[in-house]
Protein backbone atom coordinates (compact mmCIF):
# COMPACT_ATOMS: atom_id res chain seq x y z
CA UNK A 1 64.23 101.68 102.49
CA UNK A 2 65.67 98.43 102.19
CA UNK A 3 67.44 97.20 105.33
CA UNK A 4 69.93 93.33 104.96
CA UNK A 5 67.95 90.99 107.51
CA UNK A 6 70.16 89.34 110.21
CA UNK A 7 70.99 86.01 109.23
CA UNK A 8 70.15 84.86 112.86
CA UNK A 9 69.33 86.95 116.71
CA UNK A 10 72.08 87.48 118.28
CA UNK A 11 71.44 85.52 121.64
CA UNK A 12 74.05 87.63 123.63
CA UNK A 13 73.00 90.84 122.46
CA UNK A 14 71.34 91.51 126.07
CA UNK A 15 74.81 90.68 127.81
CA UNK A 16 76.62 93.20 125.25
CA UNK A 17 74.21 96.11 126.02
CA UNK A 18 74.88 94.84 129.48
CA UNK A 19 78.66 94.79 129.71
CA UNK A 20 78.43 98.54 127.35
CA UNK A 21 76.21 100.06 130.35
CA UNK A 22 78.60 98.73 132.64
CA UNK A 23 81.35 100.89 131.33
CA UNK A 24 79.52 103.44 131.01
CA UNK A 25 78.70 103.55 134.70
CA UNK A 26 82.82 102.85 135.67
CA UNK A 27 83.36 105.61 133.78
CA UNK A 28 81.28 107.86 135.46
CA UNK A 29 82.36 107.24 138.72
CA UNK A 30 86.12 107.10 137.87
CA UNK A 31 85.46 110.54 136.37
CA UNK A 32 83.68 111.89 139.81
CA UNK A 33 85.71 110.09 142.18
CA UNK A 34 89.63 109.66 140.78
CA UNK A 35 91.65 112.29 140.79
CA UNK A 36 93.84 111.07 137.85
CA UNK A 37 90.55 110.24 135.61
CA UNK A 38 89.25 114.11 136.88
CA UNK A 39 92.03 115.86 135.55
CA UNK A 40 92.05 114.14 132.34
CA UNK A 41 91.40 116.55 128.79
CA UNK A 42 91.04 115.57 124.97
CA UNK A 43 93.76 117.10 124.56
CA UNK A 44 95.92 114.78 127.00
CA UNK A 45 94.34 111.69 126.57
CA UNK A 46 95.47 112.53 122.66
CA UNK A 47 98.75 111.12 122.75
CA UNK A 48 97.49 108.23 125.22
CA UNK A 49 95.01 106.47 122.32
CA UNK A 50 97.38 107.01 119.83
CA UNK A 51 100.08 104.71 121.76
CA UNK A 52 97.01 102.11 122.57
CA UNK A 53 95.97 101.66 118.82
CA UNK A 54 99.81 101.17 118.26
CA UNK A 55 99.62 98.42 121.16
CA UNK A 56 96.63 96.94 119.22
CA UNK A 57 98.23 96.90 116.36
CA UNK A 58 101.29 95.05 117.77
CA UNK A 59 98.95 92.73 119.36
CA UNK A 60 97.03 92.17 115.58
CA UNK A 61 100.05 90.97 113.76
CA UNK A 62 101.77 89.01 117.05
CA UNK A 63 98.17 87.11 115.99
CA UNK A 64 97.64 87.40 120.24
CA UNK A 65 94.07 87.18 120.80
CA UNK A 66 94.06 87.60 124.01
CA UNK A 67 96.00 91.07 123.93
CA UNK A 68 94.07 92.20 121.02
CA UNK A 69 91.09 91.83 123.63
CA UNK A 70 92.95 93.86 126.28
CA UNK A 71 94.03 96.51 123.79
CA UNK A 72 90.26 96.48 122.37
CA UNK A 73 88.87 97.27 125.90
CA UNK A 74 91.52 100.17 126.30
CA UNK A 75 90.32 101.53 123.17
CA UNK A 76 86.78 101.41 124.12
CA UNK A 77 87.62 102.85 127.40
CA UNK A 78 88.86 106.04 125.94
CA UNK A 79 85.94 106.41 123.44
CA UNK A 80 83.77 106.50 126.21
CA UNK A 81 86.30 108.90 128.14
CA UNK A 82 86.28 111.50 125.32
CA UNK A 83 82.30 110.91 125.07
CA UNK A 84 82.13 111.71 128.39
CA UNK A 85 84.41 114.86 128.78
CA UNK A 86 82.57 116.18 125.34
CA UNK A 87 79.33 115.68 127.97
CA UNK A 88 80.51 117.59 130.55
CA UNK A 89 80.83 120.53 128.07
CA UNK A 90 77.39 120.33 126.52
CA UNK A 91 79.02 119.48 123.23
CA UNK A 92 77.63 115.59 122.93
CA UNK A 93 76.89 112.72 124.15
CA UNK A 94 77.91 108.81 123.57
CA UNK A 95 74.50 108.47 122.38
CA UNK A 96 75.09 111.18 119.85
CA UNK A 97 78.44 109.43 118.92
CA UNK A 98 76.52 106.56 118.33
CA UNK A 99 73.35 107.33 116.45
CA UNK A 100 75.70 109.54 114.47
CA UNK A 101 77.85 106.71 112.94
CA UNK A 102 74.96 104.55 112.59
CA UNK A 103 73.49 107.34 110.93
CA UNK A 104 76.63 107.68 108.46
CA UNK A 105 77.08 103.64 107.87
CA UNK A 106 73.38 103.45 106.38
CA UNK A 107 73.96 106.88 104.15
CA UNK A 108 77.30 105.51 102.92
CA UNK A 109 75.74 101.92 102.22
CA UNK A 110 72.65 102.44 99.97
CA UNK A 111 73.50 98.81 98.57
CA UNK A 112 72.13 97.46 101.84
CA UNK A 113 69.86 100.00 102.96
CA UNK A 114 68.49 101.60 99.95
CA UNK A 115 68.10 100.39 96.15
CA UNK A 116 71.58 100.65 95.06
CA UNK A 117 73.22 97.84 93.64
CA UNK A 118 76.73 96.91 94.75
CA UNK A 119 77.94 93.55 93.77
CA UNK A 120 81.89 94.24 94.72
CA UNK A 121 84.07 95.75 97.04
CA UNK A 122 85.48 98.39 94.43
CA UNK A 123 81.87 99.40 94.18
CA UNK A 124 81.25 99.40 97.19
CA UNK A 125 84.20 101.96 97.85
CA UNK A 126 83.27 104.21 94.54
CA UNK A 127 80.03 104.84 96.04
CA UNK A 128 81.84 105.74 99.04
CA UNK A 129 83.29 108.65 98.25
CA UNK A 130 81.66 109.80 95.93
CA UNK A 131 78.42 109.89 98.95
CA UNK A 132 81.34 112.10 100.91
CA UNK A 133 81.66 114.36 97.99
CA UNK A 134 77.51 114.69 97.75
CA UNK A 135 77.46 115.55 101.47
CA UNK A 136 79.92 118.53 102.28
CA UNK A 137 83.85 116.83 101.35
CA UNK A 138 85.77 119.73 99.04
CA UNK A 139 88.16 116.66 98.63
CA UNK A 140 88.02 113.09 97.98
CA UNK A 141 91.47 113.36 99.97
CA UNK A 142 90.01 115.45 102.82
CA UNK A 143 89.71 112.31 104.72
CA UNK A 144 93.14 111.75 105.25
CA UNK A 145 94.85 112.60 108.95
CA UNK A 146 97.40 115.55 108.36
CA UNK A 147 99.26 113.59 111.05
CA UNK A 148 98.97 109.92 109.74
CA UNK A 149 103.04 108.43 109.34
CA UNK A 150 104.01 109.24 105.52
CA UNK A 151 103.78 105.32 104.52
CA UNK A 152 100.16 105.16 105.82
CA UNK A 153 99.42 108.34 104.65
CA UNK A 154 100.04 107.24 101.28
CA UNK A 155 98.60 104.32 101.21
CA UNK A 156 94.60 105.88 102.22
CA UNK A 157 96.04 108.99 99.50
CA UNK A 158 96.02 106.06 96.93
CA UNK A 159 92.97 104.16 98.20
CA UNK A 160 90.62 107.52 98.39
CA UNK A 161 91.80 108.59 94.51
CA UNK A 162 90.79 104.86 93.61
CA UNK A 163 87.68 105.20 95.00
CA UNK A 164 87.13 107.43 92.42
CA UNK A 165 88.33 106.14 89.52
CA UNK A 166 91.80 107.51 89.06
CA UNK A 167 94.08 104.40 88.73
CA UNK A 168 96.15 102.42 86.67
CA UNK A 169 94.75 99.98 85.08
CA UNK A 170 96.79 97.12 85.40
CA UNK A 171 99.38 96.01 87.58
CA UNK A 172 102.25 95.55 85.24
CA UNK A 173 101.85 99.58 84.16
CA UNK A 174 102.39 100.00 87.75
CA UNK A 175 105.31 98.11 87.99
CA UNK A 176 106.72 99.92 84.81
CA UNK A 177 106.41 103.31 86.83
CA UNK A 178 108.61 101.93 89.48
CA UNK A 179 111.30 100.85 87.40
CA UNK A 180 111.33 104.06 85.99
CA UNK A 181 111.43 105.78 89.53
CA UNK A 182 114.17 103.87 89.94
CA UNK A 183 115.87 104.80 87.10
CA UNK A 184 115.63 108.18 88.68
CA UNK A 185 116.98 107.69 91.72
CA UNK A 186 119.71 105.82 90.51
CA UNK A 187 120.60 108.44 88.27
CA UNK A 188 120.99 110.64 90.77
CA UNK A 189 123.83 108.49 92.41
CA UNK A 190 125.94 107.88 88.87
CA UNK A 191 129.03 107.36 90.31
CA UNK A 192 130.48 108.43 87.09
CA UNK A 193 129.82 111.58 87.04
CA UNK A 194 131.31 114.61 89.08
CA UNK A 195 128.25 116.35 89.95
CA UNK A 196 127.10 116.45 93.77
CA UNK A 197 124.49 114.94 94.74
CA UNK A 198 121.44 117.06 95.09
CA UNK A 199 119.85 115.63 98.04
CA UNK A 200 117.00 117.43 97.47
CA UNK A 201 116.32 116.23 94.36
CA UNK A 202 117.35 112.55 95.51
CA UNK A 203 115.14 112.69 98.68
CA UNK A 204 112.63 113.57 95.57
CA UNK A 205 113.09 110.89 93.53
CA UNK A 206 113.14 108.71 96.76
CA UNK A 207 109.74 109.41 97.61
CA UNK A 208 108.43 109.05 94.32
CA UNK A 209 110.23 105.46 94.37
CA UNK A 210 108.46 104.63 97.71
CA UNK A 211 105.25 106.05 96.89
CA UNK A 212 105.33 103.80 93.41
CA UNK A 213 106.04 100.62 95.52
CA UNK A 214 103.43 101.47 97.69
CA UNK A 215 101.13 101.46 94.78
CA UNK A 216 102.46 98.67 93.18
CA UNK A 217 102.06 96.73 96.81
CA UNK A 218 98.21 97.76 96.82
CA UNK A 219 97.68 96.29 93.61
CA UNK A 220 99.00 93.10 94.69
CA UNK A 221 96.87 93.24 97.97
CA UNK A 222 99.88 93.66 99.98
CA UNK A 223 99.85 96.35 102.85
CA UNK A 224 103.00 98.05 102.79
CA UNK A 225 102.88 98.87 106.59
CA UNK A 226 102.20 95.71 107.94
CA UNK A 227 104.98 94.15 105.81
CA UNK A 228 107.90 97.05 106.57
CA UNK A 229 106.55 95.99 110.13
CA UNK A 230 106.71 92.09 109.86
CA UNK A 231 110.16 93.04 108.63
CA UNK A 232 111.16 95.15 111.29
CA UNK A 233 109.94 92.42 113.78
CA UNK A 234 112.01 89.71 111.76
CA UNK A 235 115.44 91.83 111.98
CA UNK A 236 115.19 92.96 115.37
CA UNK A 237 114.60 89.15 116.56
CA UNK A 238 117.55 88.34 114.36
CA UNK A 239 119.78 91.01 115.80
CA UNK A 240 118.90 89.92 119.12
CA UNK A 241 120.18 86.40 118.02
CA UNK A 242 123.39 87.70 117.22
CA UNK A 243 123.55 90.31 120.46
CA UNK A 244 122.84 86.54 122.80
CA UNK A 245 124.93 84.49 121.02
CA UNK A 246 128.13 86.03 120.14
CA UNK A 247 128.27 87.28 124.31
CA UNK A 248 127.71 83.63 125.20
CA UNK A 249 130.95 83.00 122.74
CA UNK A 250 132.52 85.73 124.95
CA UNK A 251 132.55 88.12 122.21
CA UNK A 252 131.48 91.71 122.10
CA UNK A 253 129.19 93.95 119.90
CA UNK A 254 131.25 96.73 118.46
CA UNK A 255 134.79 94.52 119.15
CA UNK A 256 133.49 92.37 116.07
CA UNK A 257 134.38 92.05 112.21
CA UNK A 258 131.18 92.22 110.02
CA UNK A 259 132.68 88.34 108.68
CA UNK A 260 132.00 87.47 112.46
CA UNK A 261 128.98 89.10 113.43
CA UNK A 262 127.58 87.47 109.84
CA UNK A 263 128.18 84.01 111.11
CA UNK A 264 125.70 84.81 113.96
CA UNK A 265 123.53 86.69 111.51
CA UNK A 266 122.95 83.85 109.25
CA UNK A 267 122.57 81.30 112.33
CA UNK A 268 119.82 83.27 112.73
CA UNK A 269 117.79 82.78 109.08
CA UNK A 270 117.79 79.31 110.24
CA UNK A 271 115.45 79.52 112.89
């Protein structure tokens, strides 16, 4: 099997495997001798590691290093936790956790471990899934959380079937499919005619608008999520201008004409 050599040691592996054993053993005596940490489940830490990764997240594109640390030790924390709890019910160990996504990363990367050449990251991703497929996936979308939010969700949807090989081919034919979805959605707003709307059929159309601009984004190696959230960031730090500003002017949200509230708004774009 060929196995990548390390371009150098790593001269603080010791203190990793040091600091990893150390949480390890915090985490065992939290779980023995705190009564919050002892009543803790999988099932209710859940909802707990979904609002960290969110926090991480935040922390990513705020480009704050030193909460992306702090979020990256909670996450750790609770992959031990749910190590540990899976323990305590003879179901696995961390160790198992471990060795079993070492054991997957060398399986899915025969380009560095075996004699399967790779020379690209589309490759590199074809091979992917079609290893899943070899090893037990029904699906090449099986992969994707049930619960993911809808714009993420589509976004891995279109990444898996890529993997694969079912994709447009160039961007511009990708660009002509969104037009065209919204042609559709527009049509289904014609303010000439004297149909109702089908909302149905426009929440339809809507989605297959969003889910074309979601492919036309990954073509252009933009990620849709992270720029609907820049976005979001940008208004709500705008709309906080305008909330500061006009009460310093002695002026009231709601009591304000949109001409007014626009001077503020604008103010704002210029900072």
């Amino acid at each position: 099997m060929k196995k990548s050599p390390l371009s150098a040691p790593d001269p603080n592996r010791e203190a990793k495997l040091k600091a990893f054993d150390r949480l390890l053993t915090v985490m065992d005596e939290l779980r023995e001798n705190c009564p919050w940490d002892k009543k803790q489940t999988l099932e209710s830490l859940r909802h707990l590691t979904i609002e960290e990764t969110y926090e991480l997240s935040d922390a990513i594109l705020e480009g704050n290093l030193t909460e992306v640390k702090k979020e990256l030790g909670d996450l750790m924390l609770h992959n031990v936790f749910y190590a540990r709890i899976a323990s305590e019910q003879g179901a696995f160990s961390v160790a198992d956790v471990l060795n079993a996504i070492c054991d997957k990363l060398i399986e899915r990367h025969p380009h560095v471990y075996g004699d399967t050449v790779a020379n690209d990251e589309k490759t590199v991703k074809e091979n992917w899934e079609k290893i899943k497929l070899r090893t037990g996936n029904n699906s090449v979308l099986e992969g994707v959380p049930k619960t993911l939010p809808a714009l993420v969700k589509a976004i891995r949807i279109q990444d898996k079937a890529r993997g694969v090989g079912f994709d447009w081919e160039r961007k511009e034919q990708v660009w002509e499919k969104v037009e065209e979805e919204m042609s559709e959605f527009k049509n289904e707003f014609n303010v000439e005619s004297n149909n109702a709307i089908n909302k149905e059929k426009a929440m339809a159309e809507f989605g297959d608008l969003l889910f074309s601009l979601v492919n036309y984004a990954r073509f252009i190696n933009i990620d849709p999520e992270e720029a609907l959230e820049r976005t979001n960031k940008k208004f709500i730090k705008r709309f906080q201008y305008l909330e500061i500003e006009s009460a310093k002017d002695g002026k009231k949200m709601g009591e304000m004409t949109l001409a007014e509230m626009d001077e503020y708004w604008n103010r704002a774009k210029l900072i």
